[in-house]
Protein backbone atom coordinates (compact mmCIF):
# COMPACT_ATOMS: atom_id res chain seq x y z
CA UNK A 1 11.89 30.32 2.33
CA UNK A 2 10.38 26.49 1.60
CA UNK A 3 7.05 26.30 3.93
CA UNK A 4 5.55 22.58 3.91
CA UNK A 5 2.09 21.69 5.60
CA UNK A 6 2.07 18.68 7.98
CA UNK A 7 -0.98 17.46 10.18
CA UNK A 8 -1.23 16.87 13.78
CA UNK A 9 -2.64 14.25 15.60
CA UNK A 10 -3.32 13.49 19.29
CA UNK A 11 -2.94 10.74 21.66
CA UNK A 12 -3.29 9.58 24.79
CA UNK A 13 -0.64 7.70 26.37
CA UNK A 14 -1.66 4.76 28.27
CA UNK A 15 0.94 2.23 29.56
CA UNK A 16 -0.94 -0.93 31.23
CA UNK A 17 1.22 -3.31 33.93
CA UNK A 18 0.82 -6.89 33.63
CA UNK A 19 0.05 -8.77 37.33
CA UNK A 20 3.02 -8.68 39.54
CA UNK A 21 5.24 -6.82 37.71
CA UNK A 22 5.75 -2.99 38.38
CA UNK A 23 3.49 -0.84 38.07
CA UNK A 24 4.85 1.82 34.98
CA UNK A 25 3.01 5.16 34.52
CA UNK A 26 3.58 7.05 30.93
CA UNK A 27 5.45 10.30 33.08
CA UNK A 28 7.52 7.18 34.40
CA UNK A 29 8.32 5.96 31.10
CA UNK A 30 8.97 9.51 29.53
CA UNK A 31 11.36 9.75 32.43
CA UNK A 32 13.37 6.87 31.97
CA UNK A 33 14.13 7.24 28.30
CA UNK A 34 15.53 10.72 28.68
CA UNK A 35 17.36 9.51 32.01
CA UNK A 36 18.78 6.49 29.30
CA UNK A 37 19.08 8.93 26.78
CA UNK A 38 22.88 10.44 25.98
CA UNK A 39 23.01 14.05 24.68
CA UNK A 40 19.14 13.49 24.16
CA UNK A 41 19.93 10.25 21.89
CA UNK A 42 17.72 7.25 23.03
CA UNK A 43 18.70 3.45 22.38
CA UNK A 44 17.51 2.15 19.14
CA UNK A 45 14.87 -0.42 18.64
CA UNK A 46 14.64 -2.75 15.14
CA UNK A 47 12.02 -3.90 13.72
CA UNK A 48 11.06 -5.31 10.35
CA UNK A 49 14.33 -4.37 9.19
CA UNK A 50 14.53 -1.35 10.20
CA UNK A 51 15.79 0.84 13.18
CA UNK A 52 14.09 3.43 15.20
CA UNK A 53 14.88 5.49 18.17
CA UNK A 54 14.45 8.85 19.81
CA UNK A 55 16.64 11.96 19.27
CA UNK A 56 16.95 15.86 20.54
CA UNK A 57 14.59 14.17 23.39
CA UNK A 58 14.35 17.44 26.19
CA UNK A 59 12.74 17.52 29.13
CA UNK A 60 11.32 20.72 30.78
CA UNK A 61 9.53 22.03 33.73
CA UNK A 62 10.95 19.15 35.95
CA UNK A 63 9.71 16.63 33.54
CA UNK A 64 5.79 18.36 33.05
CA UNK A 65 6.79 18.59 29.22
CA UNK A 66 8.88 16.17 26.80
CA UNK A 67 9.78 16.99 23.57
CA UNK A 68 11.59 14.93 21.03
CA UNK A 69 12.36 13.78 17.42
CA UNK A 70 11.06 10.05 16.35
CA UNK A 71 13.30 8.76 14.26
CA UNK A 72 13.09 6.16 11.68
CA UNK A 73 16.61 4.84 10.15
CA UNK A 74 16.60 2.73 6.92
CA UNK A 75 19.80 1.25 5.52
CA UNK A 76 17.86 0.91 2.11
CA UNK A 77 18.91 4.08 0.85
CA UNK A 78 16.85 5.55 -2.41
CA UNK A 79 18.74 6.66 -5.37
CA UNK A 80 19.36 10.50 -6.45
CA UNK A 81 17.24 11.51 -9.61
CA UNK A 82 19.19 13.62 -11.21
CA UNK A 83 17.93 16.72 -13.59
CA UNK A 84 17.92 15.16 -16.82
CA UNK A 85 16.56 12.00 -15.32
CA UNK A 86 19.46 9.67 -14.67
CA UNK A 87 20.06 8.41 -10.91
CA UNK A 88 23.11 8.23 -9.13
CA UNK A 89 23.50 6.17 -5.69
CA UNK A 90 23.52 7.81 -2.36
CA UNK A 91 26.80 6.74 -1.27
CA UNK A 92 26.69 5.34 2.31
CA UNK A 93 29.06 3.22 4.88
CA UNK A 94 27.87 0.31 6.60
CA UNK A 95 27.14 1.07 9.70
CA UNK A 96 25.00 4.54 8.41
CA UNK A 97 21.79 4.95 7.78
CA UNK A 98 18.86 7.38 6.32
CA UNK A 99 17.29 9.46 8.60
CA UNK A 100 13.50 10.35 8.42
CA UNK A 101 12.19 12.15 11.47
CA UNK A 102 8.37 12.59 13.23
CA UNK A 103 8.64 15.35 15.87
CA UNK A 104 6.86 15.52 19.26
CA UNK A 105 5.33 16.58 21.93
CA UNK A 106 4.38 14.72 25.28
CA UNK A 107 2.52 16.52 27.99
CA UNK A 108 2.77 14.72 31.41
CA UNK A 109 -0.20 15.94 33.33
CA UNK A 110 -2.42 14.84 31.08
CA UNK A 111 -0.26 12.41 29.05
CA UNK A 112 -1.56 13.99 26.25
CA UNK A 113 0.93 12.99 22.78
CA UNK A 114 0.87 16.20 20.14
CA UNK A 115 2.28 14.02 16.76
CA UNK A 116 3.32 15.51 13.63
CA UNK A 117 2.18 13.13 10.91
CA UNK A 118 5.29 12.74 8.48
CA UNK A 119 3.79 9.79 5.53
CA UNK A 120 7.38 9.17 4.80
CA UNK A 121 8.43 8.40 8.17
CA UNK A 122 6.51 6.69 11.01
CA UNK A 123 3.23 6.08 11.40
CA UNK A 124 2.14 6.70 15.19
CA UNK A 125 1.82 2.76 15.86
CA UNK A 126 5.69 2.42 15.29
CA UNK A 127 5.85 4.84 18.16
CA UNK A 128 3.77 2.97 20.18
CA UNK A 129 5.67 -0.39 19.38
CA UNK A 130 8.90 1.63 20.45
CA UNK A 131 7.48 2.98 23.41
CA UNK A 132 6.12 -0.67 24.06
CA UNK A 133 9.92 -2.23 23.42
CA UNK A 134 11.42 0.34 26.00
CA UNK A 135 9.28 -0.17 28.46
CA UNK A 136 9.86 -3.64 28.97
CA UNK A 137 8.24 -7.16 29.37
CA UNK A 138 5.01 -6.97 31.34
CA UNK A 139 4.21 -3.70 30.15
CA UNK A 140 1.79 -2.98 26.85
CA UNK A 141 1.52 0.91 25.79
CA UNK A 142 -1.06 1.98 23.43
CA UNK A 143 -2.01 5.33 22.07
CA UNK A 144 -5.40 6.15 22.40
CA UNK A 145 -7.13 8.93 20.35
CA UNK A 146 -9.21 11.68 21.36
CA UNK A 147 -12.86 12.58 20.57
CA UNK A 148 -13.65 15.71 19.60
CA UNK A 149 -15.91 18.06 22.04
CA UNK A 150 -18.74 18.29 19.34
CA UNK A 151 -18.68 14.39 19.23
CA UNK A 152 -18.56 14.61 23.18
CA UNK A 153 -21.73 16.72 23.28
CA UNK A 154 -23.59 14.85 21.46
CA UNK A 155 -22.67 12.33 22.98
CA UNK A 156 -24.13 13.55 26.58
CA UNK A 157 -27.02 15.28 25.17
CA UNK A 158 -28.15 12.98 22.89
CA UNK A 159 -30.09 9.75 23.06
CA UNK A 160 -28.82 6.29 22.07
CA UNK A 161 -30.96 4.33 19.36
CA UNK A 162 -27.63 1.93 18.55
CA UNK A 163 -24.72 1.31 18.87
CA UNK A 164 -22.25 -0.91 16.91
CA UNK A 165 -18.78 -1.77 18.03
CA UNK A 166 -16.27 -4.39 15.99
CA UNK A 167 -13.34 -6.35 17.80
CA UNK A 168 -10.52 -8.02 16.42
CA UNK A 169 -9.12 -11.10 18.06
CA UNK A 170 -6.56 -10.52 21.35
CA UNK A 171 -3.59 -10.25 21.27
CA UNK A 172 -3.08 -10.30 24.56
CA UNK A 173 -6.49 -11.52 26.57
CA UNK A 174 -4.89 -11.63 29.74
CA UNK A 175 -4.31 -7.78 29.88
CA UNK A 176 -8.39 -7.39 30.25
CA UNK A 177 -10.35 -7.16 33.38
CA UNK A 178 -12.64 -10.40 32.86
CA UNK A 179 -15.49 -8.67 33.86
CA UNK A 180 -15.67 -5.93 31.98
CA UNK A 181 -17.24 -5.86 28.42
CA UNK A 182 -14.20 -6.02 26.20
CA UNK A 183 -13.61 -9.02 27.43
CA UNK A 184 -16.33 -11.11 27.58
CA UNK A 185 -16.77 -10.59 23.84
CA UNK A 186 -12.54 -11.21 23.63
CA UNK A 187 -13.17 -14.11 25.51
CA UNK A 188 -16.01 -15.20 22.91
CA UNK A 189 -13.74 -14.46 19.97
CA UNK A 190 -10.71 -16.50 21.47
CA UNK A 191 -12.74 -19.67 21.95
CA UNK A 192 -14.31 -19.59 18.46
CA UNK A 193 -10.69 -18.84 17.04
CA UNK A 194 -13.01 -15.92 14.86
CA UNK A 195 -10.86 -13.04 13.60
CA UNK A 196 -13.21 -10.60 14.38
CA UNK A 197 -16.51 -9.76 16.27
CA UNK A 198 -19.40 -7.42 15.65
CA UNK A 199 -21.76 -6.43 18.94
CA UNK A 200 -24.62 -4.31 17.20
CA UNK A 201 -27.46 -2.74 20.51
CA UNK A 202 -30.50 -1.32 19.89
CA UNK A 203 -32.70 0.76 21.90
CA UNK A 204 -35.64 -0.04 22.82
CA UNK A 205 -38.81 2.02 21.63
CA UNK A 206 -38.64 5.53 23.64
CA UNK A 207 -36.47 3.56 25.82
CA UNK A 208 -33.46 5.64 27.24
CA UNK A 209 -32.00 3.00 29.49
CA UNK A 210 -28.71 2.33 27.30
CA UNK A 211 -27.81 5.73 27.64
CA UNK A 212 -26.26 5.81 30.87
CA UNK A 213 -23.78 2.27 30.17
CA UNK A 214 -23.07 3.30 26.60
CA UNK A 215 -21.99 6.69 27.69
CA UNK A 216 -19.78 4.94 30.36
CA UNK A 217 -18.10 2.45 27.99
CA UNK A 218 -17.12 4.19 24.97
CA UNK A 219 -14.82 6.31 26.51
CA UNK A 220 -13.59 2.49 27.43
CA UNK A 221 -13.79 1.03 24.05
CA UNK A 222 -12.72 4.47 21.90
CA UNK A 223 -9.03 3.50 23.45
CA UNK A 224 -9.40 -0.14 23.73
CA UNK A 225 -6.38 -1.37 20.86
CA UNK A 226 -8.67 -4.13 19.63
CA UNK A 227 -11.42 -2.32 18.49
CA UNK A 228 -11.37 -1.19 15.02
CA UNK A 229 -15.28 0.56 14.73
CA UNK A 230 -17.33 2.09 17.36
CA UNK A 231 -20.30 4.27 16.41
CA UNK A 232 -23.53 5.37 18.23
CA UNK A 233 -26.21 6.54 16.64
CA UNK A 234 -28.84 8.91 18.33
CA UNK A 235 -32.39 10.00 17.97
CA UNK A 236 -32.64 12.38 15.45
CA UNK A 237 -29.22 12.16 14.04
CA UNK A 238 -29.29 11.07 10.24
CA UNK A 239 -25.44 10.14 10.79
CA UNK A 240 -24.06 7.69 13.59
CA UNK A 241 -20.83 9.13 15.40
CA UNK A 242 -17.82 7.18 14.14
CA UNK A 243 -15.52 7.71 17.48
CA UNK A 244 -12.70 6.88 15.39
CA UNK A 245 -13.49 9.72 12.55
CA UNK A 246 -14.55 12.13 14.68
CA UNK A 247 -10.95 12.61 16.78
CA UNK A 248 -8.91 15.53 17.39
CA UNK A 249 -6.68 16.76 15.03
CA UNK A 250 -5.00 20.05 13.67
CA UNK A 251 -2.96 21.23 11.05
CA UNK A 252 0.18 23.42 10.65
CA UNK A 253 2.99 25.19 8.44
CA UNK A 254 6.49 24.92 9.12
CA UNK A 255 9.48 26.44 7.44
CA UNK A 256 12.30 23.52 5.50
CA UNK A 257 15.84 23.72 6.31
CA UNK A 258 16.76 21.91 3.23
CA UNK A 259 15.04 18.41 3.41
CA UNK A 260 13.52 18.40 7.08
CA UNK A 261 11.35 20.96 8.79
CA UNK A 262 13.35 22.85 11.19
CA UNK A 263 13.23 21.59 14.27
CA UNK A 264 12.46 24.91 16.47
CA UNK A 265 9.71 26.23 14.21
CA UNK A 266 8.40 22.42 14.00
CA UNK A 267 8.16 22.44 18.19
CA UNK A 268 6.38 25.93 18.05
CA UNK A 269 4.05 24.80 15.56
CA UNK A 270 3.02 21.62 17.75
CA UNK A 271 2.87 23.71 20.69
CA UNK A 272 0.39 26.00 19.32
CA UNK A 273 -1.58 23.37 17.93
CA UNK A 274 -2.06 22.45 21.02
CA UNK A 275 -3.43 25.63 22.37
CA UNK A 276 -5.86 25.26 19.59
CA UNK A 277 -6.84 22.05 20.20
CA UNK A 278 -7.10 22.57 24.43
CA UNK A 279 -11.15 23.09 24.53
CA UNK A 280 -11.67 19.47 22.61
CA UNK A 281 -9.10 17.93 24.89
CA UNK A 282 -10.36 19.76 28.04
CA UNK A 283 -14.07 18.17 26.73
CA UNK A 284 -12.50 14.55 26.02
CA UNK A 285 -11.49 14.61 30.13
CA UNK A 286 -14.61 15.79 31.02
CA UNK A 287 -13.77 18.98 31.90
């Protein structure tokens, strides 16, 4: 029996509605594909020349739990090395393809992703993009990643001496509340036509008075797409929190069927990475 190691990652899905068009929750979304889908086969989306789509997408506990297969399907197919070194074409038909698969988990009452991390397939923002394609003009998805509950507690305990957040240009400025932090500094970069923006805060002398905002907007920021660093650094901590490095994530072991993990085994293993992974989750919702 082949075992191969993969790692886990997880996300929260988020699915923002542009003004006046209809209002789309994640559940919604999860909903619709496998309602689209056809023996668990969802339409395919192409991109960059190639083609993606969901398969074996199931749907249980009247829709609490989706699981599913991302696939990504390249007409490009690689040649066979053979034993003594030569290389033999992989002999495919037109309209075929090469299949190389990222399985999943989605989680409805929390719309909490559980993502196994194939390198050779997708990475997660190719789901996103295909989430983003099915759900349809007006509508921007984004997976957001989780702080762990040691970076949480820290993070409530502690007290804030800095704290240094980066910003890349919008791509979409009107999808922010003006009002709100993100984007007056998104409104800032758009005017200069910078690429990016760096806001660095520091604390007063035994002041604690950024505590209370900073603790309120980097559960904003941490799964705000156009942010690409946010730390805080605390008093008495050698080491700022990076609230990108310090996310959830989990390991696990599955057994091959020949070239791909099999499939069962590959949804147990996500499941019960999960359960592992339930007290930092339960700590990123406050709870």
């Amino acid at each position: 029996m082949t075992l191969k190691d993969f790692k886990v990652r997880f996300y929260v899905v988020n699915v923002r509605s542009a003004d006046g068009v209809r209002g789309l929750r994640a559940p919604d979304l999860f909903a619709q594909l496998h309602g689209a889908s056809a023996g668990g086969l969802c339409p395919q989306f192409n991109s960059d020349n190639l083609g993606y789509e969901i398969r074996e997408l199931h749907s249980h506990n009247r829709g609490a739990v989706y699981q599913g297969v991302f696939a990504t399907i390249r007409d490009d197919a690689p040649h066979i090395r053979e034993s003594q070194g030569g290389e033999r074409v992989i002999p495919l038909r037109d309209d075929e393809g090469i299949l190389e698969k990222n399985h999943f988990i989605y989680y409805a009452n929390e719309s909490v992703l559980v993502y196994q991390i194939n390198q050779r397939a997708s990475h997660p923002t190719r789901f996103e993009d295909y989430l983003r394609a099915m759900a349809g003009a007006g509508h921007a998805v984004s997976l957001d990643d989780m702080l762990t509950r040691d970076a949480w507690e820290k993070l409530r305990n502690g007290v804030v001496k800095e704290f240094d957040v980066t910003f890349d240009a919008p791509r979409d400025p009107a999808a922010y509340n003006p009002t709100d932090f993100t984007s007056e500094n998104l409104n800032t970069l758009e005017r200069s036509g910078a690429g990016t923006m760096r806001v660095q805060l520091k604390a007063t002398r035994g002041h604690q008075g950024m505590n209370k905002w900073i603790k309120q907007i980097t559960r904003q920021l941490s799964g705000d797409q156009q942010v690409r660093k946010l730390q805080v650094k605390l008093d008495g901590e050698d080491s700022p929190i990076d609230l990108f490095a310090n996310v959830i994530r989990e390991k696990m072991t599955v057994e091959m069927d020949g070239r791909y993990p099999n499939t069962r085994r590959t949804f147990q293993e996500l499941e019960s990475a999960k359960h592992r992974a339930q007290a930092d989750i339960d700590a990123h919702f406050g709870n």
